[in-house]
Protein backbone atom coordinates (compact mmCIF):
# COMPACT_ATOMS: atom_id res chain seq x y z
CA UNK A 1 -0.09 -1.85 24.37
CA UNK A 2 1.92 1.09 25.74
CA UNK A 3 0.71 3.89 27.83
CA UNK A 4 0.89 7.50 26.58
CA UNK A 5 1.65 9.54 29.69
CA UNK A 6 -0.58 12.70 29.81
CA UNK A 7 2.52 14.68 31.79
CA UNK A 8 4.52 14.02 28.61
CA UNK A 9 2.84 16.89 26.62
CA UNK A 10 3.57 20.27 28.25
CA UNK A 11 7.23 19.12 27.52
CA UNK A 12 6.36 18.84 23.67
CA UNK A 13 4.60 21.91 23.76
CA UNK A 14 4.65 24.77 20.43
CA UNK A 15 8.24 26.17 21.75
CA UNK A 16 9.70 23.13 21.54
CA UNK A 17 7.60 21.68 18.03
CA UNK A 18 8.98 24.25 16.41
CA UNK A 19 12.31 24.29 17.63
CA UNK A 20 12.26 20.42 16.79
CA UNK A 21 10.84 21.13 13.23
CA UNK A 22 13.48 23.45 12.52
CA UNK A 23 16.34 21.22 13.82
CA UNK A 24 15.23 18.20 11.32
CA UNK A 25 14.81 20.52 8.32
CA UNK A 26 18.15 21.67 9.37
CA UNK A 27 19.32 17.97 9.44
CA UNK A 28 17.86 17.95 6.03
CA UNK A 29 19.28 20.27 4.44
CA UNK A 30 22.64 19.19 5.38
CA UNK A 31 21.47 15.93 3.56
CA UNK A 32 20.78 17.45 0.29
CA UNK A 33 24.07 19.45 0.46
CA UNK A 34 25.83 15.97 0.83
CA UNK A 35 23.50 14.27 -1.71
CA UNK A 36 23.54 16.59 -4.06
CA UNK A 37 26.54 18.66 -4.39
CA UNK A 38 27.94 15.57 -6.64
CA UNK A 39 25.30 17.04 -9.29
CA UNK A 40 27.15 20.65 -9.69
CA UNK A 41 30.86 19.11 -9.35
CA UNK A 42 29.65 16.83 -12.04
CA UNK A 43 31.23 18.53 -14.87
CA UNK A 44 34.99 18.36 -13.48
CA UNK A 45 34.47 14.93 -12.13
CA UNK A 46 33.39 13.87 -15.67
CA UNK A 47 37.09 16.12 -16.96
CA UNK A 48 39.59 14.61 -13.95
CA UNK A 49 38.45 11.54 -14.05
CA UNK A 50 37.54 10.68 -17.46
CA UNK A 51 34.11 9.17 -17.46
CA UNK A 52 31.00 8.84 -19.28
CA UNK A 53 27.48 10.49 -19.08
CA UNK A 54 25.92 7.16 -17.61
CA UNK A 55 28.90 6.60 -15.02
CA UNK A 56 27.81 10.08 -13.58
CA UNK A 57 23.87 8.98 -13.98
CA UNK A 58 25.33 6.11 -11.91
CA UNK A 59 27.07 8.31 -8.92
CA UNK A 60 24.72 10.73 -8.72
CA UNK A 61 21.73 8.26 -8.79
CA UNK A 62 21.56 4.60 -9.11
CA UNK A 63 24.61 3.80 -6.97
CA UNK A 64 23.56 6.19 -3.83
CA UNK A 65 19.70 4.79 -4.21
CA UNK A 66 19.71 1.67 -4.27
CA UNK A 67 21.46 1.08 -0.81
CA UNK A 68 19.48 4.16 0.42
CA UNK A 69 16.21 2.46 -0.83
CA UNK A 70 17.10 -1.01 0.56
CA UNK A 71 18.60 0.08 4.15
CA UNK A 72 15.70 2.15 4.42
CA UNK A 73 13.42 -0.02 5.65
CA UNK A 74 15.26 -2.21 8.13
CA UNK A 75 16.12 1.08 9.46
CA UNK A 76 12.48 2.05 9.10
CA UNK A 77 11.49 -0.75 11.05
CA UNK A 78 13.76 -0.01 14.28
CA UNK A 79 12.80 3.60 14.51
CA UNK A 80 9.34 2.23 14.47
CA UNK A 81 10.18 0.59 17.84
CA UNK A 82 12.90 2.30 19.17
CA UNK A 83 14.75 5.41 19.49
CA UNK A 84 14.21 7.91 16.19
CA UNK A 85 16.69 10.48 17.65
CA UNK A 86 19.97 8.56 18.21
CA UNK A 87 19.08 6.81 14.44
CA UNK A 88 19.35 10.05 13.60
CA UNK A 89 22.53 11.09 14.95
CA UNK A 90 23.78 8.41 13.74
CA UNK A 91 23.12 8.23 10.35
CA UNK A 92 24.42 12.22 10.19
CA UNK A 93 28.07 10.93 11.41
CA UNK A 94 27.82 8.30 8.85
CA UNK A 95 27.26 9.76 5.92
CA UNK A 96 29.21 13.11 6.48
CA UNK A 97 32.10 11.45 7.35
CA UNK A 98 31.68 9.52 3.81
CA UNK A 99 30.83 13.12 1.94
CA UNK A 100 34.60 14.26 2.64
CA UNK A 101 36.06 10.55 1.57
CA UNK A 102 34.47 11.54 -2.10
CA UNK A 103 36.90 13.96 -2.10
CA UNK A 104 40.06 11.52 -1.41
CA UNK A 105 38.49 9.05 -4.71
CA UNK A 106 41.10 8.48 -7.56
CA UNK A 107 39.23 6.58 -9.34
CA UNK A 108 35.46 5.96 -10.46
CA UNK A 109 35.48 2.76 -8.34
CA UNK A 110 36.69 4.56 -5.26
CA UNK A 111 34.09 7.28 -6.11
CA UNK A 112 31.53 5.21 -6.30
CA UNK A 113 31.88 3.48 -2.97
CA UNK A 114 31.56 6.40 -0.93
CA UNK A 115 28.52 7.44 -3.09
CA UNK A 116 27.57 4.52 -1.95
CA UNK A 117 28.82 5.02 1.67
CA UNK A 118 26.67 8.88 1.53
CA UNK A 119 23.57 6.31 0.46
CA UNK A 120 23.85 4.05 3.82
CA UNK A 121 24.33 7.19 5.78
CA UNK A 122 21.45 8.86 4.76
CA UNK A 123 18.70 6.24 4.93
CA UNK A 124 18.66 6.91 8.78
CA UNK A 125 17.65 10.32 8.39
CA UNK A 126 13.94 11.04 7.16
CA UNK A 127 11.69 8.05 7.57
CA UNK A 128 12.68 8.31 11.54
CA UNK A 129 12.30 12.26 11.25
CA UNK A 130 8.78 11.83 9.34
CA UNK A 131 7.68 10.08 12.31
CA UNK A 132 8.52 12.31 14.95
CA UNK A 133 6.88 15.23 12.77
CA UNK A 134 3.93 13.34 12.95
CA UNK A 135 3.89 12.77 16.77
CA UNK A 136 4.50 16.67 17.16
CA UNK A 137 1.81 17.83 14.63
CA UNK A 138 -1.90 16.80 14.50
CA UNK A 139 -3.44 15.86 11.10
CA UNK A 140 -4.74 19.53 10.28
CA UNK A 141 -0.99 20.58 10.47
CA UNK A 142 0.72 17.67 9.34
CA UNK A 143 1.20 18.77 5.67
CA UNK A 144 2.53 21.97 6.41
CA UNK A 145 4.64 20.72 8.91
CA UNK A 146 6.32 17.84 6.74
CA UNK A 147 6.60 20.50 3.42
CA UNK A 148 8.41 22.51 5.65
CA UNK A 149 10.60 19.95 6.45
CA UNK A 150 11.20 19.02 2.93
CA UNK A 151 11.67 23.11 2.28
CA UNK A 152 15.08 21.47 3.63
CA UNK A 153 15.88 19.28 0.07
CA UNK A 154 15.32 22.83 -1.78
CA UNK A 155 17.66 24.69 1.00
CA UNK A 156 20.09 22.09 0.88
CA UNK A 157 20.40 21.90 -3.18
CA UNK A 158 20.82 25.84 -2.73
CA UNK A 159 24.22 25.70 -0.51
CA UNK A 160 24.97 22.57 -2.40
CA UNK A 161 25.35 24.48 -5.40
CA UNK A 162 26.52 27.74 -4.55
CA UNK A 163 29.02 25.67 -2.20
CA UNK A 164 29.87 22.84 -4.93
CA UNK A 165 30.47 25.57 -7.52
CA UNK A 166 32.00 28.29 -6.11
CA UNK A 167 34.53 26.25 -4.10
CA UNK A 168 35.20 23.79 -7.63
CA UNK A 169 35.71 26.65 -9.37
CA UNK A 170 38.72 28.02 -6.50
CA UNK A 171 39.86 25.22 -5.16
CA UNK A 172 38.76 22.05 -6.98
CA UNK A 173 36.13 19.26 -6.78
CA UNK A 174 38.00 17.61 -4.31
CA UNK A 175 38.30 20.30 -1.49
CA UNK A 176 34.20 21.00 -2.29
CA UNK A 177 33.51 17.27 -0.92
CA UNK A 178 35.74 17.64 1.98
CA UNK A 179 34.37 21.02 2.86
CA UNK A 180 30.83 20.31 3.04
CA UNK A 181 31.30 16.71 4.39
CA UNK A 182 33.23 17.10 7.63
CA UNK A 183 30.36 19.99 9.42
CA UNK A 184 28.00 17.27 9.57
CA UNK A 185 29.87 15.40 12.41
CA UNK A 186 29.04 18.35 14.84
CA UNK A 187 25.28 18.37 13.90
CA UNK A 188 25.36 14.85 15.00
CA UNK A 189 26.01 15.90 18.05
CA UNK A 190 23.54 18.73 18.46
CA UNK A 191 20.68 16.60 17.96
CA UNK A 192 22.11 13.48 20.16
CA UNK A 193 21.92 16.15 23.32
CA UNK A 194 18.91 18.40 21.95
CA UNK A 195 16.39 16.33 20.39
CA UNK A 196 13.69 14.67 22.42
CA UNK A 197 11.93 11.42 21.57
CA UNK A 198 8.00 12.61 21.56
CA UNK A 199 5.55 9.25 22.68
CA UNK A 200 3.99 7.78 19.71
CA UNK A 201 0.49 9.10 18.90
CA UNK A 202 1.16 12.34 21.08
CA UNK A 203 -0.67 14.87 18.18
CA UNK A 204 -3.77 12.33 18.31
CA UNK A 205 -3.92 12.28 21.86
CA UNK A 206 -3.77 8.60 22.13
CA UNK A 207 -4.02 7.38 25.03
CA UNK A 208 -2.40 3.76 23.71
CA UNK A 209 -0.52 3.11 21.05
CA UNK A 210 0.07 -0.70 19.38
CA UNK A 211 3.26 -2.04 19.70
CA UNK A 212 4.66 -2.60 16.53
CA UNK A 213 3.10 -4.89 14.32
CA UNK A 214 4.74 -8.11 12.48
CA UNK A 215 6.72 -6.46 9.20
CA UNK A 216 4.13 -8.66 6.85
CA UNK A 217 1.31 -7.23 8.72
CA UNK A 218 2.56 -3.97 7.81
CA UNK A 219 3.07 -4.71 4.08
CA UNK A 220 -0.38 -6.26 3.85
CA UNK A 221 -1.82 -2.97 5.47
CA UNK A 222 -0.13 -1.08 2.63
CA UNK A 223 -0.61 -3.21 0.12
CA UNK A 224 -4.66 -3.11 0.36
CA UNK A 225 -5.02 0.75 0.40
CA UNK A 226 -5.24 1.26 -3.51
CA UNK A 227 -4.77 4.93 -2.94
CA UNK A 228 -1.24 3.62 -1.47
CA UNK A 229 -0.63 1.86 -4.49
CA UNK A 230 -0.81 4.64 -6.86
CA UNK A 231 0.49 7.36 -4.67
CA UNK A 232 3.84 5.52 -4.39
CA UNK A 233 3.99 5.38 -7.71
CA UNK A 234 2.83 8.54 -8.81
CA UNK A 235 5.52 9.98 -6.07
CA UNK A 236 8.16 7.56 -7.87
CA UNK A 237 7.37 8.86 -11.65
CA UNK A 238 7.13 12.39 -10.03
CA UNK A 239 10.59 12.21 -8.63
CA UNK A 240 12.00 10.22 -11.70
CA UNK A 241 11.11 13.86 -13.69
CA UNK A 242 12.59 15.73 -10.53
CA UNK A 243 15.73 13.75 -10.38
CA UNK A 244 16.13 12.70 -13.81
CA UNK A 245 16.11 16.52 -15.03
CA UNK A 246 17.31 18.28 -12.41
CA UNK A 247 20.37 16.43 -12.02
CA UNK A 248 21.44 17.24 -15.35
CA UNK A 249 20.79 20.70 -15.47
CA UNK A 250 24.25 21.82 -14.78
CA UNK A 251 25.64 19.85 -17.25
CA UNK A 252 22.61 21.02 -19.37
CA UNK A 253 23.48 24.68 -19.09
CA UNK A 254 27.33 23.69 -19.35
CA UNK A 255 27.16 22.21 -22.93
CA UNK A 256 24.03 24.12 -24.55
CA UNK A 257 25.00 27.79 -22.80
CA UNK A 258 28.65 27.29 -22.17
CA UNK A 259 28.32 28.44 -18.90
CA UNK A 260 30.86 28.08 -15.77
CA UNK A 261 30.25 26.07 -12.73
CA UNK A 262 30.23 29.30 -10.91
CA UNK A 263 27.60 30.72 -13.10
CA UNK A 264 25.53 28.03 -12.90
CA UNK A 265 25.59 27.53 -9.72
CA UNK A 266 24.67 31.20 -9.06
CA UNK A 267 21.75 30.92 -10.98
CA UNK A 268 20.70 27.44 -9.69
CA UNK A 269 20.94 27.90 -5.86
CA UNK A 270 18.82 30.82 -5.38
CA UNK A 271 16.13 29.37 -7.82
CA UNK A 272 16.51 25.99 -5.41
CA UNK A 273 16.09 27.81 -2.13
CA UNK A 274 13.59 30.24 -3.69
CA UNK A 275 11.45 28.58 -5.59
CA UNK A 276 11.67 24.66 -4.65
CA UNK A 277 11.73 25.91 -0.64
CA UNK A 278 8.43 28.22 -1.45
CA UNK A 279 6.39 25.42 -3.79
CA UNK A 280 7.09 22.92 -0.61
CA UNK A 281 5.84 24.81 1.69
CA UNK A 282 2.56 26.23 -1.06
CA UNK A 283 1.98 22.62 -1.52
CA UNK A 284 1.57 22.20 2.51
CA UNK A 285 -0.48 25.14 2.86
CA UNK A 286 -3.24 25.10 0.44
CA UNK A 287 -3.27 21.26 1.23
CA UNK A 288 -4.14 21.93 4.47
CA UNK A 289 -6.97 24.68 3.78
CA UNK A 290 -8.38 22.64 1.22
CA UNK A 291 -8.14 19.34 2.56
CA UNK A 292 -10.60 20.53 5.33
CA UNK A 293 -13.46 19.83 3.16
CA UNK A 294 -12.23 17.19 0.97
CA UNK A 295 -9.14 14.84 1.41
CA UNK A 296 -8.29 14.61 -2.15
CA UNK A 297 -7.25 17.99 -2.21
CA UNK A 298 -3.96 16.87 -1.29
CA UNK A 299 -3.91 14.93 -4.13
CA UNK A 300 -5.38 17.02 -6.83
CA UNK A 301 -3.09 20.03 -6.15
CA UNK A 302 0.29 18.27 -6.91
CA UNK A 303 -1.81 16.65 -9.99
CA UNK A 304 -2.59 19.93 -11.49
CA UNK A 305 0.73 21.57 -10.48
CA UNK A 306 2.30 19.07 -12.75
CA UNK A 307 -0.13 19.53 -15.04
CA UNK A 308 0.94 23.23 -15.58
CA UNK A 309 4.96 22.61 -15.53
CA UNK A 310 5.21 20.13 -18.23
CA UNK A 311 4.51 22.85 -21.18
CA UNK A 312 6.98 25.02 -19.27
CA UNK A 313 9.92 22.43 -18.88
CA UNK A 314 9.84 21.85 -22.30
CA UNK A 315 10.22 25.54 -23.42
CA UNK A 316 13.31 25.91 -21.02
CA UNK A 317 14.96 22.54 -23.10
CA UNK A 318 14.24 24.03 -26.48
CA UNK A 319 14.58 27.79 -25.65
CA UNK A 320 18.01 29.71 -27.56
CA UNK A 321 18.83 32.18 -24.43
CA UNK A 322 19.51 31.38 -21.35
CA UNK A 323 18.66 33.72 -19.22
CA UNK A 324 15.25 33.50 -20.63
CA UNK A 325 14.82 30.06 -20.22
CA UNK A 326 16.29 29.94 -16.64
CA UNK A 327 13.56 32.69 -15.58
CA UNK A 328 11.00 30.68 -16.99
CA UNK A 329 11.85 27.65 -15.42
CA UNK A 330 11.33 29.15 -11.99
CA UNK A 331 7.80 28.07 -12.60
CA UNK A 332 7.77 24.45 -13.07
CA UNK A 333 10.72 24.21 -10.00
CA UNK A 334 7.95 25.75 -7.64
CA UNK A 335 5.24 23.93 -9.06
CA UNK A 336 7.32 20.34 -8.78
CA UNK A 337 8.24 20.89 -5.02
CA UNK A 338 4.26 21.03 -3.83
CA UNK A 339 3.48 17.39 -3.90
CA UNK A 340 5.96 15.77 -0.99
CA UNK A 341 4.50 17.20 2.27
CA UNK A 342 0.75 15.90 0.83
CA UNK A 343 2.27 12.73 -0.16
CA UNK A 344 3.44 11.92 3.42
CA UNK A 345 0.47 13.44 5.13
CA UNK A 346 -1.68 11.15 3.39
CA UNK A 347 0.35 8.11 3.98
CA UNK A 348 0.89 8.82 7.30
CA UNK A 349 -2.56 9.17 7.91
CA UNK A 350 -3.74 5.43 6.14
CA UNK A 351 -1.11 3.55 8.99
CA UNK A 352 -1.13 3.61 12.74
CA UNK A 353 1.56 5.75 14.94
CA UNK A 354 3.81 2.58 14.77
CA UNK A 355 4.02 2.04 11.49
CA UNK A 356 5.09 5.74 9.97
CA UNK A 357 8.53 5.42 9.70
CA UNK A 358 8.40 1.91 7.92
CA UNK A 359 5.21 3.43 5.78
CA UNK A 360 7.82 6.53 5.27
CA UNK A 361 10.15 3.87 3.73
CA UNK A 362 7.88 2.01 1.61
CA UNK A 363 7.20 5.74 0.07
CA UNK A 364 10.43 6.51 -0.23
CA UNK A 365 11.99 3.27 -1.64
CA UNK A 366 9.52 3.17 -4.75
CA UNK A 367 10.23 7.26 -4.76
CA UNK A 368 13.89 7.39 -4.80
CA UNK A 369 14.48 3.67 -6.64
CA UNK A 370 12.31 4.96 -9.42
CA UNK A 371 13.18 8.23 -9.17
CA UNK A 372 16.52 8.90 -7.89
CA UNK A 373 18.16 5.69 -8.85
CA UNK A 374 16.62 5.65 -12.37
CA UNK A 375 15.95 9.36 -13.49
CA UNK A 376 19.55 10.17 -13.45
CA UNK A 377 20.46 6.68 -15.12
CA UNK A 378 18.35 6.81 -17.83
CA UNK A 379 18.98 10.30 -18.76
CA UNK A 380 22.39 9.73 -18.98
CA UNK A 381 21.89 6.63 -21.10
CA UNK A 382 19.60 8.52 -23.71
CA UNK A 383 22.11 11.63 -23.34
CA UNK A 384 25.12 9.01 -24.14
CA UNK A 385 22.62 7.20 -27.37
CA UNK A 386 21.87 10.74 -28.88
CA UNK A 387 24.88 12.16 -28.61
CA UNK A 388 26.23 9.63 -31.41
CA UNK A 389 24.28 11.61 -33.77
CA UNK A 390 23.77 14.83 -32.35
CA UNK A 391 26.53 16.18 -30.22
CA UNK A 392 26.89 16.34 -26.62
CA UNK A 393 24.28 19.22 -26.17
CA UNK A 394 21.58 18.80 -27.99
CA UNK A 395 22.02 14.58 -27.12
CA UNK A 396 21.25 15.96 -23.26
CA UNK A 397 18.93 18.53 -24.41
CA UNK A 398 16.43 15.46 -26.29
CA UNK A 399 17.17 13.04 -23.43
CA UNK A 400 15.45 15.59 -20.93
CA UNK A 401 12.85 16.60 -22.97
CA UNK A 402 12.32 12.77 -23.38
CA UNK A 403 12.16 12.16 -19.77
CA UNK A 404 10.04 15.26 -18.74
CA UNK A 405 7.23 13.22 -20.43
CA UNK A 406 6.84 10.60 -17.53
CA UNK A 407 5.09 13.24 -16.11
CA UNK A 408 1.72 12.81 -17.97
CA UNK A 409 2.09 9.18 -16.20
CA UNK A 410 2.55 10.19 -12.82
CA UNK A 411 -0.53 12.75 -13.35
CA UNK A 412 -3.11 9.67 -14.12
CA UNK A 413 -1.57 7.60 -11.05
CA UNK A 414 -2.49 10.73 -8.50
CA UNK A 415 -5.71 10.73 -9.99
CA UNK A 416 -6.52 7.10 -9.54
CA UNK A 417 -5.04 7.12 -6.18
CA UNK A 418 -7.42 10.11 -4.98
CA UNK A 419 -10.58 7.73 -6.33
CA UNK A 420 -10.05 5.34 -2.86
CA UNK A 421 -8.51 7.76 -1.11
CA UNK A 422 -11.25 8.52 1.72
CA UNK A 423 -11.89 5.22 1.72
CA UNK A 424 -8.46 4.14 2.95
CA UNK A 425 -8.28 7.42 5.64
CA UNK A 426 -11.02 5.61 7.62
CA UNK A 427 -10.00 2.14 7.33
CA UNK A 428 -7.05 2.03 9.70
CA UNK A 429 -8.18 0.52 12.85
CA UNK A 430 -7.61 3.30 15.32
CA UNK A 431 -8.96 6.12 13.26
């Protein structure tokens, strides 16, 4: 067992949480504007480089996932017993530096390895940075303080965008990657001299916390919370809709509106920051107040908010004008962003202060295989079988309205998952 030091806290005290919070959601953002600015520059990529629709699925999915999912959770697993902070740093040099090599790639190949590069990079960065959260932020507060953290993917998508197309549209795809790469090196080094390591089980008030537990132990733990089960999944199938349409939507409003990267991204980036940034941090909130009384409020809120989008997503596919269709789907981009923050709260709360980064990676590997590495895929692979027959747009057009449909599977896994879900809050052994 390790001791807790009671001096520790006055140096972790609501200055410094918050100045903490806002450094990781900082450090997040910058990893959506590296992960996703491929999605807006995917149009000219496709052009230069001569490539199908399930060769982009593949860069700006599969390809980063996979060795995102998989390094993950070894990296999980040393954050659990070591230092989160310098993981951190790390990981921000890494996959920066590889951001601004995607713009030196001749060839798909060469493309696709520093995709691949971005996707080691960033696996350091949030399971590590969930953890901390949770050492800074008692249970009451977690959800809010995690959905504002991941008001950073929305942020980051935002400058990703308006970055990405603004700068393709001047200067070229290639000067966009090396532009929004190379300022990550220097946030590396902010957080390796201002970010503190907080003791584990500081928002508890633990006075010890178990060392870290044998990696099967900590599978078995996971594995026999039900509510576990199903929330992974439900997260996965969630993000699979998330990822699967949202990364086409350029492309979308390209071919069906023959709009300019500019344009689009104009449009895109302030409904990102706006409206994915606000539904993350809604979804924290009214967690929070509701989950006073009953736990499975922080399950049945993303449940219904998905509920409510589907009919909506589906109108912005089929509608004729644009500008309609992009007000409407304002909507269903707030109402997809509020189910994160409650996702991790929960999860964080079934494990014990040692194993939140590794339960962090569990999440995330079944959220972005399934969702990031196969939403993107897929869609491209319908897009690339309908086209045949229908054309380019309406081929993309059927292939999201196709995959906007997993969502009435994710909805029944949340509500299985909140059946057990009390249950599994009191079963870990230190609650």
């Amino acid at each position: 067992m390790t001791d807790i030091h009671a001096a520790a806290a006055p140096a972790f005290g609501r200055t410094y949480r918050s100045y903490a919070l806002g450094l990781l959601t900082a450090v997040y953002v910058l990893n959506f504007i590296d992960r996703q600015i491929v999605v807006i520059l995917q149009e000219s990529i496709r052009l230069d480089l001569g490539l199908m629709d399930w060769q982009l699925g593949l860069l700006s999915g599969f390809a980063f996932a996979i060795f995102y999912c998989t390094l993950g959770i070894p990296i999980a697993r040393i954050a659990d017993r070591g230092n989160r902070t310098n993981i951190i740093a790390i990981s921000i040099a890494v996959w920066s530096a590889m951001t601004a090599l995607c713009g030196a790639a001749q060839a798909f190949w060469q493309l696709l390895l520093a995709r691949i590069g971005v996707g080691v990079g960033e696996a350091g960065c949030s399971p590590p940075a969930h953890s901390i959260i949770s050492d800074l932020y008692p249970p009451n507060q977690r959800s809010t303080a995690l959905s504002i953290y991941n008001m950073g993917i929305y942020v980051g998508v935002f400058f990703g965008y308006l970055a990405g197309g603004w700068l393709d549209e001047v200067l070229g795809w290639r000067i966009a990657f090396l532009a929004v790469g190379l300022p990550g090196v220097l946030v590396a080094l902010v957080v390796k001299a201002t970010l503190r390591e907080p003791p584990r089980g500081l928002s508890e008030q633990l006075t010890t916390v178990a060392d870290a537990v044998p990696i099967q132990e900590v599978f078995m733990e996971l594995w026999n919370r039900r509510s576990f089960r199903h929330l992974s999944l439900a997260a996965g199938l969630h993000a699979f809709v998330g990822y699967g349409a949202g990364n086409w939507m350029p492309p979308f409003l390209a071919r069906a509106h023959e709009m300019g990267s500019a344009e689009i991204s104009t449009w895109l980036g302030p409904i990102a920051a706006v409206c994915g940034a606000g539904g993350a941090f809604l979804g924290g909130w009214l967690t929070d107040r509701y989950g006073v009384r009953d736990a499975r409020w922080y399950i049945w809120i993303p449940a219904g908010a998905i509920v409510v989008s589907v009919p909506l997503q589906l109108f912005v596919y089929m509608h004729h004008d644009p500008t309609v269709a992009l007000l409407v789907y304002t909507v269903p981009v707030v109402l997809g962003a509020m189910y994160l923050g409650p996702m991790l709260a929960m999860v964080h709360g079934m494990v014990q202060p040692r194993m939140r980064a590794f339960a962090s990676s569990i999440l995330f590997f079944v959220l972005n295989l399934v969702g990031l590495g196969l939403g993107p895929l897929i869609t491209g692979i319908i897009s690339d079988a309908l086209a045949v027959s229908m054309g380019l747009a309406d081929g993309l057009r059927w292939a999201l309205v196709i995959v906007t449909l997993a969502n009435v599977w994710c909805v029944i896994h949340y509500l299985l998952g909140a059946r057990t879900l009390k249950t599994d809050l009191l079963s870990r052994p230190d609650a």
